[in-house]
N, C-alpha and C. Protein backbone atom coordinates (compact mmCIF):
# COMPACT_ATOMS: atom_id res chain seq x y z
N UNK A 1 0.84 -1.19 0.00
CA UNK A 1 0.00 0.00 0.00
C UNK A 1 0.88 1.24 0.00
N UNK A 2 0.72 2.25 -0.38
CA UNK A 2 1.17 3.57 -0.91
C UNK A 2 1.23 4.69 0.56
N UNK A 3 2.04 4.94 0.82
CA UNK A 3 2.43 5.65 1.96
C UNK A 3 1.37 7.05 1.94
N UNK A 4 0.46 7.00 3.48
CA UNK A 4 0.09 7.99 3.63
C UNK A 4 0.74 9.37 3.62
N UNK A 5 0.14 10.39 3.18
CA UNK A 5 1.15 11.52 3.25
C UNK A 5 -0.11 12.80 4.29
N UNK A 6 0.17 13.86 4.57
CA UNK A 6 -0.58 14.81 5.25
C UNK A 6 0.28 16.05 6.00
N UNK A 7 -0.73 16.72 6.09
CA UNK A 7 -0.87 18.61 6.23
C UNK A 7 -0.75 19.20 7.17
N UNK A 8 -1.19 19.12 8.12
CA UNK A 8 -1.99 20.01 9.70
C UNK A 8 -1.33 21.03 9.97
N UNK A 9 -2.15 21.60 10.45
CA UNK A 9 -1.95 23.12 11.35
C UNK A 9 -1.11 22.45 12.63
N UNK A 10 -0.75 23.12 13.18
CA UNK A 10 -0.48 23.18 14.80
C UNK A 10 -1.32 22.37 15.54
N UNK A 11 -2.31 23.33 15.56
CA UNK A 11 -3.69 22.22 16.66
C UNK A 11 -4.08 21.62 16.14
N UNK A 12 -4.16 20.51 14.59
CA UNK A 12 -4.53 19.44 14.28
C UNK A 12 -5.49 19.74 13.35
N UNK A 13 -5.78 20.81 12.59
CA UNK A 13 -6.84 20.87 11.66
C UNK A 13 -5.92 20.43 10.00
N UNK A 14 -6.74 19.14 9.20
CA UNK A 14 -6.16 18.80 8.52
C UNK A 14 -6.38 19.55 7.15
N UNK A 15 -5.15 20.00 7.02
CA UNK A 15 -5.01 21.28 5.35
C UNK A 15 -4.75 20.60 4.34
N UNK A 16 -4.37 19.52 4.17
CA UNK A 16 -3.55 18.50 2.82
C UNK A 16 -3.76 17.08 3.65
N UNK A 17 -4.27 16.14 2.41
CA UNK A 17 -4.29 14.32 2.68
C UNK A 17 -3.72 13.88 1.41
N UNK A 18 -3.20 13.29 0.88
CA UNK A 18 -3.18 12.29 -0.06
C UNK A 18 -4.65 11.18 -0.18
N UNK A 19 -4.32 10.36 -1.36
CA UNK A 19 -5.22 9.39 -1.70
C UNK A 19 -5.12 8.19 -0.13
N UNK A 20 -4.15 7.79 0.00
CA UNK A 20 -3.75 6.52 0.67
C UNK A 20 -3.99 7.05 2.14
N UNK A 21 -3.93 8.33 2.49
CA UNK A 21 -4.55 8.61 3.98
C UNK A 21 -5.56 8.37 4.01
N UNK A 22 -6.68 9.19 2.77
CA UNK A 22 -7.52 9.30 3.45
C UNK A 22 -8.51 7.71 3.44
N UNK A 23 -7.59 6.88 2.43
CA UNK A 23 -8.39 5.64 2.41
C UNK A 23 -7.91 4.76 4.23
N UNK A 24 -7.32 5.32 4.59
CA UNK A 24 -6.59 4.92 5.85
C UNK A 24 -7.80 5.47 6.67
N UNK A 25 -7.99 6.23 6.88
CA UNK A 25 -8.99 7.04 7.21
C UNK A 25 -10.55 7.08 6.86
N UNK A 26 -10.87 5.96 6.10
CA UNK A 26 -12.42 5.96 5.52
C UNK A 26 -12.79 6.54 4.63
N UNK A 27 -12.11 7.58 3.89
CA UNK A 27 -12.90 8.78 3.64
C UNK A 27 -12.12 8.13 1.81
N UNK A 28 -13.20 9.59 1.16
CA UNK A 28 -12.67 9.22 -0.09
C UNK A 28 -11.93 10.43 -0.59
N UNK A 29 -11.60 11.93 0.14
CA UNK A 29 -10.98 12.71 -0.10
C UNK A 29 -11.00 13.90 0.68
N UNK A 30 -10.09 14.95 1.08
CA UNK A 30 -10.03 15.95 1.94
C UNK A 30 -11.85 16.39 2.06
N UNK A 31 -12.26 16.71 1.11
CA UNK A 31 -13.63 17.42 0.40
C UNK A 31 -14.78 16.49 1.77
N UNK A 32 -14.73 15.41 1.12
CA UNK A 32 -15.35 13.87 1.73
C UNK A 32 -15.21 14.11 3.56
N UNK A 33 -14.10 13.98 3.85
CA UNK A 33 -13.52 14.06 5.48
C UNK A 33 -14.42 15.62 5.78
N UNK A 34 -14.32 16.87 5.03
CA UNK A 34 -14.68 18.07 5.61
C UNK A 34 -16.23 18.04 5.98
N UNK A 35 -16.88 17.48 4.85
CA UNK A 35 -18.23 17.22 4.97
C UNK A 35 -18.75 16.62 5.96
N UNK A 36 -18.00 15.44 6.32
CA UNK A 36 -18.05 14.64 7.11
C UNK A 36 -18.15 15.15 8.82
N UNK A 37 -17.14 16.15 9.30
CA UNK A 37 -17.16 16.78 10.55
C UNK A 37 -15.84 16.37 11.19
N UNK A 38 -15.21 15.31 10.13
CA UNK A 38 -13.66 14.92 10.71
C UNK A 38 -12.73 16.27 9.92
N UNK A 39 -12.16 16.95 10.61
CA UNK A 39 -11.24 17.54 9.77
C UNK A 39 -10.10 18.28 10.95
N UNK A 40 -10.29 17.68 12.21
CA UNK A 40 -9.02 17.83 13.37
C UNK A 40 -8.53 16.03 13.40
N UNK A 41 -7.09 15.96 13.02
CA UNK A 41 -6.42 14.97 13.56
C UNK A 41 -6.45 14.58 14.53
N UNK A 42 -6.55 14.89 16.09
CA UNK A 42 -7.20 13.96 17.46
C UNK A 42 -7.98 13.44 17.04
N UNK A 43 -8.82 13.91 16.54
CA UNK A 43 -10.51 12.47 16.63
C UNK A 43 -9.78 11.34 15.95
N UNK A 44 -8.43 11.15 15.30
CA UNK A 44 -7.90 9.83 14.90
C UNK A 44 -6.79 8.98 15.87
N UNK A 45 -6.68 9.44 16.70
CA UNK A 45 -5.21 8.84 17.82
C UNK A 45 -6.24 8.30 18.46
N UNK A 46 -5.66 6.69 18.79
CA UNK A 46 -6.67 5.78 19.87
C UNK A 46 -6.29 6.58 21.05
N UNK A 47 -5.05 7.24 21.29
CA UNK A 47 -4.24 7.73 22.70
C UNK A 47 -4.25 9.37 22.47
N UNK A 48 -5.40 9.83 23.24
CA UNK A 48 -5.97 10.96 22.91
C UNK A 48 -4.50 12.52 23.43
N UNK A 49 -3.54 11.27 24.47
CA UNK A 49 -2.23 12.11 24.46
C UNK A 49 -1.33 12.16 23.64
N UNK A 50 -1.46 11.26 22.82
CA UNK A 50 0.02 11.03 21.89
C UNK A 50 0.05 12.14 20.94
N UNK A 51 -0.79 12.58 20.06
CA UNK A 51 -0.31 13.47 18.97
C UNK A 51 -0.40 15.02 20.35
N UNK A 52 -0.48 15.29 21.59
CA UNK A 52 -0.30 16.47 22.04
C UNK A 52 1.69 16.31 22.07
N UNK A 53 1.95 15.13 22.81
CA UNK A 53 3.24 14.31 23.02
C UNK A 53 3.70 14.73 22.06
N UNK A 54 3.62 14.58 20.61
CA UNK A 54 3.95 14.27 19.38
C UNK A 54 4.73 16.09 18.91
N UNK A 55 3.27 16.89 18.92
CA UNK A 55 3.58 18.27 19.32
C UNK A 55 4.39 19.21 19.88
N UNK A 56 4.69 18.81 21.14
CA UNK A 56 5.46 19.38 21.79
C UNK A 56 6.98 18.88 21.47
N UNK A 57 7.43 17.51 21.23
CA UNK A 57 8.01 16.86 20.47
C UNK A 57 8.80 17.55 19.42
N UNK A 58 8.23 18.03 18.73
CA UNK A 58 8.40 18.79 16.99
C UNK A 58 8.87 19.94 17.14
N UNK A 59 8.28 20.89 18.97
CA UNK A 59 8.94 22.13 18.89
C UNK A 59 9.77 22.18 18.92
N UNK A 60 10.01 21.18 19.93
CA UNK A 60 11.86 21.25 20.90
C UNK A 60 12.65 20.12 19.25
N UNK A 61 12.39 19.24 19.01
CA UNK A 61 13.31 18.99 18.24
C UNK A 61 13.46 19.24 16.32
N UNK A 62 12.19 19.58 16.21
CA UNK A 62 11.77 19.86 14.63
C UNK A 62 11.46 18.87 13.75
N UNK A 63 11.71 17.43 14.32
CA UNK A 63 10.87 16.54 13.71
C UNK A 63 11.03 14.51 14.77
N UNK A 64 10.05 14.11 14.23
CA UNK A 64 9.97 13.18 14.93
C UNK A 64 9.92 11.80 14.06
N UNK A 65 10.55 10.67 14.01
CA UNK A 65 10.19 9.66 12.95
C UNK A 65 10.02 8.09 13.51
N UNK A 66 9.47 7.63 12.97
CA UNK A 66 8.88 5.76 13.18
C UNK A 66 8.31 6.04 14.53
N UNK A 67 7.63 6.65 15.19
CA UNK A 67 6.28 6.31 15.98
C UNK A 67 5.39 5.61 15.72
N UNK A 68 5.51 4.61 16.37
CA UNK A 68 3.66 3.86 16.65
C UNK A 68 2.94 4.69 17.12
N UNK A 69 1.96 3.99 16.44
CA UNK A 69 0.38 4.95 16.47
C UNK A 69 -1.08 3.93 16.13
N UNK A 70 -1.84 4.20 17.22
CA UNK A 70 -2.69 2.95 16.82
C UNK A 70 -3.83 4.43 16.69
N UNK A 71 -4.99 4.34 15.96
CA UNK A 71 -5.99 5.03 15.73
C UNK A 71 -7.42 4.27 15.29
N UNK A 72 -8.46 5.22 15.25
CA UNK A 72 -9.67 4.82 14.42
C UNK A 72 -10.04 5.31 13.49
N UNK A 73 -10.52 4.54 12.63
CA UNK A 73 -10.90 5.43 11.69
C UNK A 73 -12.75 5.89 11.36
N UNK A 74 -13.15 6.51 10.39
CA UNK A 74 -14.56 7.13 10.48
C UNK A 74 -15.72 5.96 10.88
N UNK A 75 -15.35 4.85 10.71
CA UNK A 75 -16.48 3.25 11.10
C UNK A 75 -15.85 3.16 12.64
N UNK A 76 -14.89 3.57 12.86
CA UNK A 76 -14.69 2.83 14.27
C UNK A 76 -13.99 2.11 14.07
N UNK A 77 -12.65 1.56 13.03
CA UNK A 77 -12.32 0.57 12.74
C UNK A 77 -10.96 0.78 13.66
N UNK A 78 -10.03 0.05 13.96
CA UNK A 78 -9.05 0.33 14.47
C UNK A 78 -7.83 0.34 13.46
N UNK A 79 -6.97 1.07 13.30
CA UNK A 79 -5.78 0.76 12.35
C UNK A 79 -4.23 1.14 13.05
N UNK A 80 -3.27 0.64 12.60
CA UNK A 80 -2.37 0.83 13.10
C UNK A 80 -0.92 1.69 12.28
N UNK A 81 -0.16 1.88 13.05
CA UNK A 81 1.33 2.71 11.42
C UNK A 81 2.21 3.01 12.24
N UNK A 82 3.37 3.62 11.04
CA UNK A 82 4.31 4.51 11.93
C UNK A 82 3.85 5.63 11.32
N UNK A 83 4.58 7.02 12.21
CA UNK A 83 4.12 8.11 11.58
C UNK A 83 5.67 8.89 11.53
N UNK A 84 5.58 9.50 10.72
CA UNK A 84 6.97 10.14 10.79
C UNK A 84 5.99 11.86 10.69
N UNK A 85 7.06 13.13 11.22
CA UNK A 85 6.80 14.01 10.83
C UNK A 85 7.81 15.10 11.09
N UNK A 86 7.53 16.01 10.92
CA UNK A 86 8.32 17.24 10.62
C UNK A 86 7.67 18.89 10.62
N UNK A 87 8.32 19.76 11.37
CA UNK A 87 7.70 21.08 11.59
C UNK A 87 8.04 21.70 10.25
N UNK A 88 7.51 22.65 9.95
CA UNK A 88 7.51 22.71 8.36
C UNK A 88 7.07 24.50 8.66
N UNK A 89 8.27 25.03 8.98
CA UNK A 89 8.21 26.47 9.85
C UNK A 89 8.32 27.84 8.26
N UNK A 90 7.27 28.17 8.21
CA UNK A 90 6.89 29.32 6.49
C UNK A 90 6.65 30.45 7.62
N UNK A 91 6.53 31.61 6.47
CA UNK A 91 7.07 33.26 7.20
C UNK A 91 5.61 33.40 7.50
N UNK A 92 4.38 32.83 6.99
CA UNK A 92 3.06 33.28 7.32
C UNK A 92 2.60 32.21 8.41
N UNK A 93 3.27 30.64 8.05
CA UNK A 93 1.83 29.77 8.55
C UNK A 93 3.04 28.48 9.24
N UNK A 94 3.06 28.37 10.41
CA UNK A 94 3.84 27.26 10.75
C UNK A 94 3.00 25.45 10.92
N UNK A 95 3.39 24.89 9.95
CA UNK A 95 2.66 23.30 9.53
C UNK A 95 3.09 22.31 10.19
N UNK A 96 2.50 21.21 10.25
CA UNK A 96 3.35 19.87 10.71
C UNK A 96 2.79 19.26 8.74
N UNK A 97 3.74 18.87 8.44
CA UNK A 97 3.94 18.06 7.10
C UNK A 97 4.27 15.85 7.76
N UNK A 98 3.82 15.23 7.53
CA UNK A 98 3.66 14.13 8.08
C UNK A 98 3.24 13.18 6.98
N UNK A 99 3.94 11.88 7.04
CA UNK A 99 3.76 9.97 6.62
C UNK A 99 3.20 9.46 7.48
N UNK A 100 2.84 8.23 6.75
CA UNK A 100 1.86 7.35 7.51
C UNK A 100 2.52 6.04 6.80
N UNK A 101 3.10 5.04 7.31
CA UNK A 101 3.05 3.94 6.70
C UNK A 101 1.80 2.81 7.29
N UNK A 102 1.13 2.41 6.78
CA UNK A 102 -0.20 1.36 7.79
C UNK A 102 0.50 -0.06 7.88
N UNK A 103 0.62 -0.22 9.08
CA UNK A 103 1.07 -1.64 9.68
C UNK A 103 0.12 -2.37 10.01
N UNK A 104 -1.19 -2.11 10.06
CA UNK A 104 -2.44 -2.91 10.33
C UNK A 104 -2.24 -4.05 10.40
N UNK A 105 -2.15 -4.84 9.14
CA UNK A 105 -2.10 -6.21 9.19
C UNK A 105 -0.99 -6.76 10.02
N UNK A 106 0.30 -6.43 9.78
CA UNK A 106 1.64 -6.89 10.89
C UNK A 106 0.89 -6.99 12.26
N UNK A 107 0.57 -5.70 12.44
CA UNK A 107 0.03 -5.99 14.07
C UNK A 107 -0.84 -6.78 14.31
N UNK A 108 -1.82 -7.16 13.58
CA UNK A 108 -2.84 -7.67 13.92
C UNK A 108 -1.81 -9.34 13.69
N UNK A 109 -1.06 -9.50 12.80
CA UNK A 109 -0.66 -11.17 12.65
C UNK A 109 -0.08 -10.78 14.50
N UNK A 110 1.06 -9.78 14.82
CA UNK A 110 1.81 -10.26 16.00
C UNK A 110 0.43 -10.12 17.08
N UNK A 111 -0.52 -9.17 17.35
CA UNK A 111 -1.30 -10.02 17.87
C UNK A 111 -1.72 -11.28 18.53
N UNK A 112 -2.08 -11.91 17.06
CA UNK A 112 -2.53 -13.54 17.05
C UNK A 112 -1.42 -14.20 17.60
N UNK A 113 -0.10 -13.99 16.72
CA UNK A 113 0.47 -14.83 17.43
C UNK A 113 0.85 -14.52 19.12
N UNK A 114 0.50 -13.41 19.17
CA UNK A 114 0.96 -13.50 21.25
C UNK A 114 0.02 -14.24 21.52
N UNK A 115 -1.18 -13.90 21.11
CA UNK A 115 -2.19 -14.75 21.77
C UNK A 115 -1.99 -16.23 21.95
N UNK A 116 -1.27 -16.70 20.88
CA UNK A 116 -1.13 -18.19 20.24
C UNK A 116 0.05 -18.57 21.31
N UNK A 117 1.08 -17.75 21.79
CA UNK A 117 2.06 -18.45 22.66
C UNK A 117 1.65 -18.28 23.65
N UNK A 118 0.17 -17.54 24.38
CA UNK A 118 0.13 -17.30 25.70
C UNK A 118 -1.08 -18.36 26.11
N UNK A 119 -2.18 -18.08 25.20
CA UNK A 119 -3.32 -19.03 25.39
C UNK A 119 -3.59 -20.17 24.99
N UNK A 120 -4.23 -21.20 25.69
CA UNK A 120 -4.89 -22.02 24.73
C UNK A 120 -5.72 -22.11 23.63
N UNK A 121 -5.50 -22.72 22.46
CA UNK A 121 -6.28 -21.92 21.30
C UNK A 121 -8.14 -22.53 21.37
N UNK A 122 -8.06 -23.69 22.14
CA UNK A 122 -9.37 -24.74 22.40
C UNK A 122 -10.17 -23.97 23.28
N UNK A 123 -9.31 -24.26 24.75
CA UNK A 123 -10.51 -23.36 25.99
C UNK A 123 -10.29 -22.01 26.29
N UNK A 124 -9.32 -21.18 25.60
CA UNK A 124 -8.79 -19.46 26.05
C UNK A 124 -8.52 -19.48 26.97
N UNK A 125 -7.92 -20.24 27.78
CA UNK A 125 -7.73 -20.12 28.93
C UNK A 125 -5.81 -19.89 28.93
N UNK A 126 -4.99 -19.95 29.70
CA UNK A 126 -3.47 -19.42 29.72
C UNK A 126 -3.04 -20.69 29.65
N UNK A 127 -2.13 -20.59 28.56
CA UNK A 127 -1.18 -21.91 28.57
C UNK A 127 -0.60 -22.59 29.60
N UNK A 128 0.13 -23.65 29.75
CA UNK A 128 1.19 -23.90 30.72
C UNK A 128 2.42 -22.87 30.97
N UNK A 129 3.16 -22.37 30.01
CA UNK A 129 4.09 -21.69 30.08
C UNK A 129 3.86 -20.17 30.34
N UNK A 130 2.70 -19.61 29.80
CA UNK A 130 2.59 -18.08 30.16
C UNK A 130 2.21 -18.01 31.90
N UNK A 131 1.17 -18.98 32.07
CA UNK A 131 0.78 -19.50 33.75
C UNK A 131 2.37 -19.38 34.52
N UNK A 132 3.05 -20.53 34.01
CA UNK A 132 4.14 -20.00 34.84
C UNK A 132 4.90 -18.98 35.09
N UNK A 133 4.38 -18.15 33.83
CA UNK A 133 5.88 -16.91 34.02
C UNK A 133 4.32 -16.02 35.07
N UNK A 134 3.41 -15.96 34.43
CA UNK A 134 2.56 -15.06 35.58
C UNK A 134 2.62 -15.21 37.01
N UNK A 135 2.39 -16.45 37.41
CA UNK A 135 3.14 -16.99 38.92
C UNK A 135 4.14 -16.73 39.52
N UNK A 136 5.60 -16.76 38.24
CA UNK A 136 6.76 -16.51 39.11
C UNK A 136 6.40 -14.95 39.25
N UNK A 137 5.86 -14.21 38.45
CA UNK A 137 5.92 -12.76 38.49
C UNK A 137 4.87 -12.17 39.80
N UNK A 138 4.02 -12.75 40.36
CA UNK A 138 2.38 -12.84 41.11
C UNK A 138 4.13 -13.01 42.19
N UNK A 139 4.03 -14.22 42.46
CA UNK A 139 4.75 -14.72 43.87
C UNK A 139 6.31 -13.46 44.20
N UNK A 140 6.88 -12.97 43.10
CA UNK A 140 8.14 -11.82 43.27
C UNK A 140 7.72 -10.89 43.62
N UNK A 141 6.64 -10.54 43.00
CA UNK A 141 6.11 -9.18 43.53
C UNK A 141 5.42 -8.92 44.78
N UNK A 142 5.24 -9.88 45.11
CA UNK A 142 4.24 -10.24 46.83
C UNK A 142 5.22 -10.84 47.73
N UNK A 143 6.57 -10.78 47.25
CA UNK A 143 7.26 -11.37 48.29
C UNK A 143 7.44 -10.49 49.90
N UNK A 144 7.57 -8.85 49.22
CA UNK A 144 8.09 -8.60 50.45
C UNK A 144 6.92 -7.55 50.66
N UNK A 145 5.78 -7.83 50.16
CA UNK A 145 4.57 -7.61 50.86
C UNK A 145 3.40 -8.89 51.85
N UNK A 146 2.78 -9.05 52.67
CA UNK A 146 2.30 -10.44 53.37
C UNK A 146 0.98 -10.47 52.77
N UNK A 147 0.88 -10.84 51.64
CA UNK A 147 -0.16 -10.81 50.99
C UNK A 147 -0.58 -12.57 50.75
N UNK A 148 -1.95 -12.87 50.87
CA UNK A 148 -2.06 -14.12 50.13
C UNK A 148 -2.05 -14.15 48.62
N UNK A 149 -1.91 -15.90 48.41
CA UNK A 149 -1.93 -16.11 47.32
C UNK A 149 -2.90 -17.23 47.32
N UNK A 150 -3.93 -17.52 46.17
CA UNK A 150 -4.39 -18.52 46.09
C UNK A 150 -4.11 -19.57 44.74
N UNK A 151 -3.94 -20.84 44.69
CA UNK A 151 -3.06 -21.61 43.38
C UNK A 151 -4.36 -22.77 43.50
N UNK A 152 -5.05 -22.57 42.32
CA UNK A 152 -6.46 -24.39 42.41
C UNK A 152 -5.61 -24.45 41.11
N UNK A 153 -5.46 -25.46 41.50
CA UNK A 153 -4.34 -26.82 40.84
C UNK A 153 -5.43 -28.37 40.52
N UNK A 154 -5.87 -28.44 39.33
CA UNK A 154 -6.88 -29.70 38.96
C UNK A 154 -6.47 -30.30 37.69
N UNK A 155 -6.38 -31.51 38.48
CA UNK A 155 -6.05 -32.34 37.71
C UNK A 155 -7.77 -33.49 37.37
N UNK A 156 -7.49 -33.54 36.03
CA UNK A 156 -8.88 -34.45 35.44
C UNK A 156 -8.35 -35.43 35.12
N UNK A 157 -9.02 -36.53 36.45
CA UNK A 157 -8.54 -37.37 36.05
C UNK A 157 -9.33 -38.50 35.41
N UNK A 158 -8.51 -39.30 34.75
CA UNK A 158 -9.05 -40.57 33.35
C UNK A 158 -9.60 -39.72 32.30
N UNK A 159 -9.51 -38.73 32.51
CA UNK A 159 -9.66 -37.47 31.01
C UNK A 159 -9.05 -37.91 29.72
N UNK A 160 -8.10 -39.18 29.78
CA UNK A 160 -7.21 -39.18 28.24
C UNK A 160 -8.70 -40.28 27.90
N UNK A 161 -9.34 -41.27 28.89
CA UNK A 161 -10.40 -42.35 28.58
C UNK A 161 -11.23 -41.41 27.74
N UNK A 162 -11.49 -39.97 28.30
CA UNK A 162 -12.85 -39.81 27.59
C UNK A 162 -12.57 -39.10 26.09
N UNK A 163 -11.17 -39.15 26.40
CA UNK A 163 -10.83 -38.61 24.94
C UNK A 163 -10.26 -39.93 23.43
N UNK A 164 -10.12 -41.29 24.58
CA UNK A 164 -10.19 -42.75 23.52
C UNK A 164 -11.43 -43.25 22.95
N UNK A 165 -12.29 -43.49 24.55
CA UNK A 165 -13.53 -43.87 24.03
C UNK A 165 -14.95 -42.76 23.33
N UNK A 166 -14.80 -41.44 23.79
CA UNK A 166 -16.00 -40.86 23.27
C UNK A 166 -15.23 -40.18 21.81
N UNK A 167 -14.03 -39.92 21.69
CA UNK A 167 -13.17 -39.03 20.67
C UNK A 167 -12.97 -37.21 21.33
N UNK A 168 -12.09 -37.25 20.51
CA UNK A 168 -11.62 -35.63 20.90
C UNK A 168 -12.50 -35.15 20.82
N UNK A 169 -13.60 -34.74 19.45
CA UNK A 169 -14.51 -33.48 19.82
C UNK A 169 -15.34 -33.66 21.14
N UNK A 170 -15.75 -34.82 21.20
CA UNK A 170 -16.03 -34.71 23.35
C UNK A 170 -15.45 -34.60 23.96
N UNK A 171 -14.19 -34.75 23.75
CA UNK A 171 -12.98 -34.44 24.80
C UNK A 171 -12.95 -33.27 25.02
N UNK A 172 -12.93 -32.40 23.68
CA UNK A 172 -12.56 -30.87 23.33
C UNK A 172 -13.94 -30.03 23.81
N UNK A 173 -15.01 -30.84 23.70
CA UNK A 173 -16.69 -29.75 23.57
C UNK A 173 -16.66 -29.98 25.44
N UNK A 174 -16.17 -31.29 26.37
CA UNK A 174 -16.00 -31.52 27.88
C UNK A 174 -14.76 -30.53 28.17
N UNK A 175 -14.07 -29.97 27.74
CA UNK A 175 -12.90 -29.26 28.20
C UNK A 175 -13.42 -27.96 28.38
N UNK A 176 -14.25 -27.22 27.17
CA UNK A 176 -14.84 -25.78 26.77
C UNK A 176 -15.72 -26.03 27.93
N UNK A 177 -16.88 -26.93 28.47
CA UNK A 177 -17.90 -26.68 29.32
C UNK A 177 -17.33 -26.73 30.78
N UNK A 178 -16.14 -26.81 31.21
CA UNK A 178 -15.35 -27.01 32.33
C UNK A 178 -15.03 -25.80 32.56
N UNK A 179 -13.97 -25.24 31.54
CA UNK A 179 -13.67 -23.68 30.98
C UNK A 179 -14.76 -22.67 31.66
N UNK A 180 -15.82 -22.87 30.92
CA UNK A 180 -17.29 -22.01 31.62
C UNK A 180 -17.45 -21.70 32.97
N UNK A 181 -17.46 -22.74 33.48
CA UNK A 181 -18.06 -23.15 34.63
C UNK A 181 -16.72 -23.00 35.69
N UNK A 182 -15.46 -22.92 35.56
CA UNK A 182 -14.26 -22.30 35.86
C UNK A 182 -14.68 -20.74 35.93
């Protein structure tokens, strides 16, 4: 996809989009977005501090580059990028001039896969290995406070029987209704 490009004032009113923003953005052109009632950049930062961050940022150093940035766009959709930008200082009108590359999809694969090394993909529940690192981290941090801890530890047992004689999807549909009721 074709690198977002864009305009803004100071306080975020957008003066210039490219094609590839504003499709980043829902819209089908600056014209489209104005009509619309979007035409300040905040209403797009999921982190309603980051582009002030971003701002103050640009004074003191004059430009800022590869920030993450997660946002929404005009549906509510969530999208993700880096943003690069730059103070863009003229004798009448001082600009922020700014890229967008959309990482959407990347994030959304690393996402899945955290999910995939932390959870079980059957009952959602926490793997063996993420369980343990949460524990050692639960029990370090409470050490030198006297706090309880509580650990239910269950084991099902002859559970591999009901997974020979009835088959996995009962094994798997008895695991999910346990899950629940957990």
């Amino acid at each position: 996809a074709a690198e977002g490009m864009f305009t803004t004032s100071i306080d975020g009113e957008i003066l210039a989009i490219n094609k590839s923003m504003c499709r980043i953005l829902g819209f089908i052109n600056l014209e489209d977005m104005n009509k619309s009632g979007h035409f300040k950049a905040d209403a797009f930062y999921a982190d309603p501090n980051l582009r002030e961050s971003i701002v103050k940022t640009l004074r003191i150093e004059g430009e800022i580059n590869s920030i993450e940035m997660s946002g929404y766009d005009r549906y509510g959709e969530m999208f993700h990028g880096e943003i690069n930008m730059r103070l863009n200082i003229q004798p009448d009108i001082t600009v922020i001039d700014g890229s967008f590359v959309n990482t959407t999809k990347r994030k959304q694969h690393e996402i899945k896969l955290e999910s995939i090394a932390k959870y079980d993909q059957l009952t959602g529940l926490v793997n063996r290995s993420h369980f343990e690192k949460l524990v050692g981290e639960s029990l370090e941090s409470n050490r030198s406070i006297l706090e309880d801890n509580i650990l239910l530890y269950m084991d099902l047992d002859q559970f591999k029987l009901v997974n020979d004689i009835c088959g996995h999807d009962i094994g798997d549909s008895l695991l999910k209704k346990i899950t629940v009721v957990l």
